[in-house]
Protein backbone atom coordinates (compact mmCIF):
# COMPACT_ATOMS: atom_id res chain seq x y z
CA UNK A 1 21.79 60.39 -13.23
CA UNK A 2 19.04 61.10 -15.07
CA UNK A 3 16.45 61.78 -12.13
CA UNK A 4 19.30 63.44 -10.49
CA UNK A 5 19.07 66.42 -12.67
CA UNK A 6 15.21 66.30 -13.26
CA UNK A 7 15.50 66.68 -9.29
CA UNK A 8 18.01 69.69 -8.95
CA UNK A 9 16.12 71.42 -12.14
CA UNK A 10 13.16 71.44 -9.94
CA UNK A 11 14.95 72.64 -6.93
CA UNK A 12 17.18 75.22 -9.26
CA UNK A 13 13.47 76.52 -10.48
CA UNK A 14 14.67 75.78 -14.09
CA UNK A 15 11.81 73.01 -15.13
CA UNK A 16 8.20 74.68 -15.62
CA UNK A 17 5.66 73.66 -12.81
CA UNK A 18 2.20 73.79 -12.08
CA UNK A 19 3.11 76.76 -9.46
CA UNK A 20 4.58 79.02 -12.24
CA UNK A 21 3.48 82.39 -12.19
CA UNK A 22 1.14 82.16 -9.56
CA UNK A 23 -0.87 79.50 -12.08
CA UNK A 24 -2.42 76.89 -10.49
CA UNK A 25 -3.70 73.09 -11.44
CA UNK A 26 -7.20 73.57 -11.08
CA UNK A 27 -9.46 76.48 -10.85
CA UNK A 28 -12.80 76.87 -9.28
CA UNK A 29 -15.69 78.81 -11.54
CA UNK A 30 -15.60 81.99 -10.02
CA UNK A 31 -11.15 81.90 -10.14
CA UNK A 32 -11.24 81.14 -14.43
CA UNK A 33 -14.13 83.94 -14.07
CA UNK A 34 -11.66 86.32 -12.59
CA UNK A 35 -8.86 85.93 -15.13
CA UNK A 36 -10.87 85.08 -18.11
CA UNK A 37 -10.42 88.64 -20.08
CA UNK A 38 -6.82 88.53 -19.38
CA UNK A 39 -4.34 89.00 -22.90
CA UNK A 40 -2.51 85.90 -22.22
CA UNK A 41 -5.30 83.32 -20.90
CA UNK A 42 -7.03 80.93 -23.45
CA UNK A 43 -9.70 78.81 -22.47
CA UNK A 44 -9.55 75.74 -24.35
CA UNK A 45 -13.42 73.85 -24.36
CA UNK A 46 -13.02 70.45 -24.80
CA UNK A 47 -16.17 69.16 -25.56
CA UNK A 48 -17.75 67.81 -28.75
CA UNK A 49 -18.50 70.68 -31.24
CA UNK A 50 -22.13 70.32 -30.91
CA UNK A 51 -22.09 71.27 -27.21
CA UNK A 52 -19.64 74.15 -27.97
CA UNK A 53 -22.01 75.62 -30.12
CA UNK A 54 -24.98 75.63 -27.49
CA UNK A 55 -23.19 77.32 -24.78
CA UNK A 56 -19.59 77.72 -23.74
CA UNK A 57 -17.30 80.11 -21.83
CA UNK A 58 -17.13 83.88 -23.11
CA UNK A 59 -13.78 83.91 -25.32
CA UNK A 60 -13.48 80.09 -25.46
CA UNK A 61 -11.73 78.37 -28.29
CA UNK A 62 -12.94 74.86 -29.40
CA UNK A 63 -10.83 71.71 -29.66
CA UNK A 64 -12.79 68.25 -28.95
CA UNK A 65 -11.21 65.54 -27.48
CA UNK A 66 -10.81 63.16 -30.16
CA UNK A 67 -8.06 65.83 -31.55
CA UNK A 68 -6.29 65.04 -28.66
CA UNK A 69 -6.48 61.00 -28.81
CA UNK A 70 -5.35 58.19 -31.10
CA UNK A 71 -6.43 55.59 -33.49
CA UNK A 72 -9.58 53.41 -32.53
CA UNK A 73 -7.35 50.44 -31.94
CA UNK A 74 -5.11 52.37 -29.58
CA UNK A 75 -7.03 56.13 -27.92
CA UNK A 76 -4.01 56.41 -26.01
CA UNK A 77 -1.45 56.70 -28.77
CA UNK A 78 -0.02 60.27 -28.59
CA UNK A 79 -0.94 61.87 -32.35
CA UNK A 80 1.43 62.99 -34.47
CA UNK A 81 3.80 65.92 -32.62
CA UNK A 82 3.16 67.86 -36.30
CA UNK A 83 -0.67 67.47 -35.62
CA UNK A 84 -0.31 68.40 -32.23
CA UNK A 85 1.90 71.46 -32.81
CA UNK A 86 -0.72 72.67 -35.58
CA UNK A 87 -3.67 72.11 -32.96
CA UNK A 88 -1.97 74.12 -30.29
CA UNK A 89 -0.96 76.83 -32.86
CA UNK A 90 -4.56 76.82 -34.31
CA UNK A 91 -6.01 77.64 -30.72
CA UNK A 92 -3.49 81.15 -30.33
CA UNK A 93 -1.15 79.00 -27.63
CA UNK A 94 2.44 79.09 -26.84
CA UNK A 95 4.68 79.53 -24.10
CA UNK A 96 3.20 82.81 -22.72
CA UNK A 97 -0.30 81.40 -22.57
CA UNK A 98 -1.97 80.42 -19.48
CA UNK A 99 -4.13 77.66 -21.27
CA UNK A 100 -7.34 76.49 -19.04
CA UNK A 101 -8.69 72.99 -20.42
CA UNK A 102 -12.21 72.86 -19.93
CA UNK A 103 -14.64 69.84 -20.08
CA UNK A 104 -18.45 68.63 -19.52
CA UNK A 105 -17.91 67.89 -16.25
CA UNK A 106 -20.49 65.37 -15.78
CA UNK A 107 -19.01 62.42 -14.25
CA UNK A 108 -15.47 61.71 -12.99
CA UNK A 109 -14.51 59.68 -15.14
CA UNK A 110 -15.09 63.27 -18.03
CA UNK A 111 -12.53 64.92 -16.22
CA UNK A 112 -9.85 62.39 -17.43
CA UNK A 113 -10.12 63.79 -20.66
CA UNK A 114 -9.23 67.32 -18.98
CA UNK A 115 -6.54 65.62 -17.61
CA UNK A 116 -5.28 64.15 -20.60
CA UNK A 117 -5.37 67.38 -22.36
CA UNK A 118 -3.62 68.82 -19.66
CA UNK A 119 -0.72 66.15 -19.69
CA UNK A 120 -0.77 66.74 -23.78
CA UNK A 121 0.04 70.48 -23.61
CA UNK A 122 2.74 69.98 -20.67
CA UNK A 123 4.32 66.99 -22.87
CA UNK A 124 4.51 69.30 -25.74
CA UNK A 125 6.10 72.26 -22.98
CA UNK A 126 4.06 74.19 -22.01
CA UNK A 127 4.44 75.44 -18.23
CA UNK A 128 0.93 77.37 -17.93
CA UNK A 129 -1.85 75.42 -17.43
CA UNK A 130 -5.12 74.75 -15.39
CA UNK A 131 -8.24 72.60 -15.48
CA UNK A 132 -11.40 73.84 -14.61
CA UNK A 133 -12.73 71.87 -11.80
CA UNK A 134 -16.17 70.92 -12.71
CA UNK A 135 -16.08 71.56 -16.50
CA UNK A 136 -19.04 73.30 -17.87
CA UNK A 137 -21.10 71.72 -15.17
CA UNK A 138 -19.56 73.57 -12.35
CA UNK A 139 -19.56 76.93 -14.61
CA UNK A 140 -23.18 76.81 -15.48
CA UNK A 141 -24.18 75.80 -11.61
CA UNK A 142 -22.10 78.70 -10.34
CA UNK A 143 -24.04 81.09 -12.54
CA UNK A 144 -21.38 82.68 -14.87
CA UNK A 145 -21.98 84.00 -18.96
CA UNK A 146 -22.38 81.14 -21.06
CA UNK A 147 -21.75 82.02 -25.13
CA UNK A 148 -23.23 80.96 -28.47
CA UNK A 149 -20.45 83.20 -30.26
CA UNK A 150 -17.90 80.99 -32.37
CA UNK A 151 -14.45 82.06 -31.61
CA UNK A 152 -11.51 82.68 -33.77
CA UNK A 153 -7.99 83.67 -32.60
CA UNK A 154 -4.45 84.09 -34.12
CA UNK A 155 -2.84 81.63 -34.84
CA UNK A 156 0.98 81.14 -32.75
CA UNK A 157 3.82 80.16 -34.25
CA UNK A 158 5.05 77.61 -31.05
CA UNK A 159 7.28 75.01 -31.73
CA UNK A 160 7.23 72.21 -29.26
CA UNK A 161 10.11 71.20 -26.55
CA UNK A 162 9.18 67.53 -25.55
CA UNK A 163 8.69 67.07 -21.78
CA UNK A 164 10.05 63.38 -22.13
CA UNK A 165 10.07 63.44 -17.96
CA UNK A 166 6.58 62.41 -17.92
CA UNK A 167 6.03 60.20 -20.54
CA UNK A 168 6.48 56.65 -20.31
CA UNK A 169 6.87 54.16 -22.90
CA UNK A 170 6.39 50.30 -23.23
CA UNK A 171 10.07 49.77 -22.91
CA UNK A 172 10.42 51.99 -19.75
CA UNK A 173 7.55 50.01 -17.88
CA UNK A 174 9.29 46.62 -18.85
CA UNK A 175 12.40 48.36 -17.29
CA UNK A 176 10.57 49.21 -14.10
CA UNK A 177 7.88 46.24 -13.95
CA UNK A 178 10.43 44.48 -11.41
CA UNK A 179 12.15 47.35 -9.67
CA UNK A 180 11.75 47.77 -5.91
CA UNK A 181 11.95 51.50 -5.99
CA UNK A 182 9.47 52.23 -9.49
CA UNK A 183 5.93 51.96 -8.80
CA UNK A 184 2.85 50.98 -11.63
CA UNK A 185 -0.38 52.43 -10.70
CA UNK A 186 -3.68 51.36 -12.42
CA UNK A 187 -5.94 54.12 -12.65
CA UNK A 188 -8.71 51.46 -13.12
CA UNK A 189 -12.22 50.43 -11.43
CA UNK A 190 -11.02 47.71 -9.61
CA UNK A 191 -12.98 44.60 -11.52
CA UNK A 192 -10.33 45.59 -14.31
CA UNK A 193 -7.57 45.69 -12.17
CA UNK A 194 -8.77 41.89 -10.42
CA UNK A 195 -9.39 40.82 -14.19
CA UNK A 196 -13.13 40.40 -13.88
CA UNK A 197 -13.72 42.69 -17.15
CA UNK A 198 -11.59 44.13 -19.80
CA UNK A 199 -11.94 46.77 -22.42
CA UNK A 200 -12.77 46.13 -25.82
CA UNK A 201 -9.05 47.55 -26.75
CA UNK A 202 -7.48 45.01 -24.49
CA UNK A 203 -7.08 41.04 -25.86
CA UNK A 204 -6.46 40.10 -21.67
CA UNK A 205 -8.23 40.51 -18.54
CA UNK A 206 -5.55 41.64 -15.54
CA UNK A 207 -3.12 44.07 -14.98
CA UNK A 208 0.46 44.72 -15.43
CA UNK A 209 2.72 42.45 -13.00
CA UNK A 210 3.33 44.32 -9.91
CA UNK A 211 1.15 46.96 -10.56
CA UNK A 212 -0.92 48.39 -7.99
CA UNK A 213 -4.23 50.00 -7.45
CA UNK A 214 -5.53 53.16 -7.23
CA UNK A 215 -9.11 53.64 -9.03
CA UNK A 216 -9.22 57.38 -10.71
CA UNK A 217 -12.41 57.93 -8.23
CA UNK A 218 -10.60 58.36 -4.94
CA UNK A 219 -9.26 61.98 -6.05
CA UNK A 220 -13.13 63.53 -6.38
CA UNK A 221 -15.04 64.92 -3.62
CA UNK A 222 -17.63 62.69 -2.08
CA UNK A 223 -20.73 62.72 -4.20
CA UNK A 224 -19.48 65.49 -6.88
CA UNK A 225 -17.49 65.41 -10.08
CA UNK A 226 -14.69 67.87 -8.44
CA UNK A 227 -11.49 66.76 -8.00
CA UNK A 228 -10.16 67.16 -4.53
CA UNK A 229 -7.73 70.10 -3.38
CA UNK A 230 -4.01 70.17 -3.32
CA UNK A 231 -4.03 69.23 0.46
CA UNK A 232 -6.91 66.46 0.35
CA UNK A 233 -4.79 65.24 -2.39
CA UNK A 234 -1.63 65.00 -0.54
CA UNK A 235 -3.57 63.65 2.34
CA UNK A 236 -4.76 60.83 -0.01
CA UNK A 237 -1.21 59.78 -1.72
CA UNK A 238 0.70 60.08 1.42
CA UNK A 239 -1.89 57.27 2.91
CA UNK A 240 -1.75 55.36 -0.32
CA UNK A 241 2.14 55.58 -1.10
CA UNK A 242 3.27 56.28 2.59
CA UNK A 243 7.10 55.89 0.91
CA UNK A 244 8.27 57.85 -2.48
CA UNK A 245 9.83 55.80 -4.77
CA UNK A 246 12.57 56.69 -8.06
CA UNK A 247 9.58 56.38 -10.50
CA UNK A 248 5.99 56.51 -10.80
CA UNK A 249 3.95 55.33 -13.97
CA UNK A 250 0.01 55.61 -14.36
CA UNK A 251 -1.66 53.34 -16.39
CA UNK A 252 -5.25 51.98 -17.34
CA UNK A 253 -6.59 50.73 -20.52
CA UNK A 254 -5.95 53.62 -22.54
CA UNK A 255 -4.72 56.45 -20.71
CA UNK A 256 -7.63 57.96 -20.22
CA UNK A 257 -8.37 57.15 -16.20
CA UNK A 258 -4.14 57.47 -15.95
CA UNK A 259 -4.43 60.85 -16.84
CA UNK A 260 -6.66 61.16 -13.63
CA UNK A 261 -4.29 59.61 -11.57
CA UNK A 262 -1.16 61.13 -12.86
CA UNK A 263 -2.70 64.64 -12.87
CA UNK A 264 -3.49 64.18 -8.88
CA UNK A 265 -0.32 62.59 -8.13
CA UNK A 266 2.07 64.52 -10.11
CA UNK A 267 0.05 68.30 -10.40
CA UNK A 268 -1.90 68.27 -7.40
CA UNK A 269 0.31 66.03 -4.57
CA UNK A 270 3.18 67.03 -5.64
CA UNK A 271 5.05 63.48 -6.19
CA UNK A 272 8.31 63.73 -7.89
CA UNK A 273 9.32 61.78 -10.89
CA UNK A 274 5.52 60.90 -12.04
CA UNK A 275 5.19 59.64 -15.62
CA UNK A 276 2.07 58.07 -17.50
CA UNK A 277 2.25 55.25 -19.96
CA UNK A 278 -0.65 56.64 -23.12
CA UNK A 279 -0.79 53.85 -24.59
CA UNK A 280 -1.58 51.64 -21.70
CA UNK A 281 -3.01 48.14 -22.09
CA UNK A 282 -4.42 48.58 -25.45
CA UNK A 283 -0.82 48.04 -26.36
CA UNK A 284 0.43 46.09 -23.40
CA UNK A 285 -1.82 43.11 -24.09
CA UNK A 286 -1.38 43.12 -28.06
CA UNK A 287 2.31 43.10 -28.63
CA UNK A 288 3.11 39.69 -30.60
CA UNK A 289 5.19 38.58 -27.73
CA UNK A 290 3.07 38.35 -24.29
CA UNK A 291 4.32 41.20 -21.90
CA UNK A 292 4.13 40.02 -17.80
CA UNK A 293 0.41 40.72 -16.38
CA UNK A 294 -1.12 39.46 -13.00
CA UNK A 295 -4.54 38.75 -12.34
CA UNK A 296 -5.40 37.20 -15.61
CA UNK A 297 -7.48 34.40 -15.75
CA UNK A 298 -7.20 30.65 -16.60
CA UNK A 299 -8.02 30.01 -20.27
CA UNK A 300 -11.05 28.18 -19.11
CA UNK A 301 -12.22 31.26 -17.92
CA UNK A 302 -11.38 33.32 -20.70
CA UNK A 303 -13.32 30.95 -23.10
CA UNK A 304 -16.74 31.25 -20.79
CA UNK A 305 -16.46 34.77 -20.98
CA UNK A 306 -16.25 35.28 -24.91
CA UNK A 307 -18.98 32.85 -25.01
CA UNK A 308 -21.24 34.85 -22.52
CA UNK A 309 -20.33 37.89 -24.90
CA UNK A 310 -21.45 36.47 -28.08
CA UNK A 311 -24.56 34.53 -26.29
CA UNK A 312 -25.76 38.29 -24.83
């Protein structure tokens, strides 16, 4: 029932989508360049402060990552929705923004954190958002003002409504892990996924049971750190996931890479019903009681590995 009406409120128009008000996904250089000035756009650097202060986009607002992420033991964990709220009203957002996450842009794997900030502000409801495709890096090769100014802004007073349609929690990926019409992607390099390395966050090689494959790298063009266009991207899922299922979760070891794959999925393909799971398997692997994973090696195996740690 419930993906019933999450289905007719997109149809009816009624849930906020990446389309609204002509706002799209991602935007190349010279498109954010175009729009910049406008009242209601905020550009939202994501970098470390340090970088901020060398350069950054005329009118840009800093927030670095790590406001966006969780504890060391867990990145993925959503902050607190108080912190969050006071972070999006520090940076002059609310619903009538068109907010345009921008980040270094130097390797694929930099634009999850785009993504991830992305996912954040549409969890927390807002419908107007974009990435810049490239970060900085495509900015600065394009040619366009760079700043050294420090900018402040009003402050909003938005309150957030919870998107709950495209977050996933442990529970609801226990709930799905053995149902023929959910699907688990991991976002991951594919050693990860096989269980030939883990993360330090993780206590077990492998992947969670059923869970398939889809490394964050396929959605970038060949040789650059650009994500792919709407089209490529459908182009891409439909040969990956030639069927749609009820449910989609993205995963990866601490929803970094996820955001990647949920972003191109859900934002740029246009899947239906496409959640992410933050957390990921920094908490999948250290709940007290084990939680189903494939691909995990033999204890033997395990115990050579540590050991080849500690010895290197």
């Amino acid at each position: 029932m419930k993906r019933f009406l999450i289905a007719s409120a997109i149809a009816m128009g009624t849930m906020a989508g990446p389309s609204l008000a002509g706002v799209t996904p991602i935007l190349a250089p010279q498109d954010l360049e175009a729009i910049r000035t406008g009242e209601h756009v905020r550009v939202i650097d994501i970098r470390p402060e340090a970088d901020y202060a060398k350069n950054h986009i005329p009118g840009a607002v800093s927030a670095p990552y790590a406001a966006w992420r969780g504890p060391a033991h867990s990145p993925g964990q959503l902050p607190p929705i108080t912190e969050l709220a006071k972070l999006v009203q520090k940076l002059g957002v609310d619903e009538n923004t068109h907010a345009v996450v921008v980040s270094s842009g130097d390797t694929t794997t930099d634009f999850g954190a785009a993504a991830r900030v992305y996912w954040t502000l549409k969890y927390l409801g807002l419908p107007q958002l974009s990435v810049l495709n490239g970060g900085m890096q495509s900015w600065a090769g394009a040619g366009l003002p760079q700043s050294q100014d420090v900018v402040q802004v009003a402050a909003s007073n938005y309150e957030p409504v919870l998107n709950e349609n495209i977050l996933a929690s442990r529970n609801d990926v226990l709930q799905q892990i053995d149902n023929p019409n959910a699907r688990l992607v991991d976002a991951r390099p594919t050693a990860f996924f096989e269980g030939k390395t883990k993360a330090p966050t993780a206590s077990t090689p492998g992947t969670i049971r059923n869970a398939v494959n889809i490394e964050h790298s396929v959605w970038f063009k060949p040789g650059t750190n650009e994500v792919v266009s709407p089209e490529e991207a459908k182009k891409i899922a439909a040969t990956r996931f030639p069927e749609l299922v009820d449910d989609t979760i993205a995963f990866c070891n601490t929803g970094h890479w996820a955001a990647t794959d949920w972003f191109a999925l859900s934002e740029l393909a246009g899947l239906p019903n496409v959640r992410m799971y933050p957390e990921s398997l920094a908490e999948w692997t250290n709940t007290a009681d084990a939680l189903p994973m494939d691909n995990t090696p033999g204890r033997g195996t395990q115990l050579l590995e540590r050991l080849k740690n500690v010895l290197n």
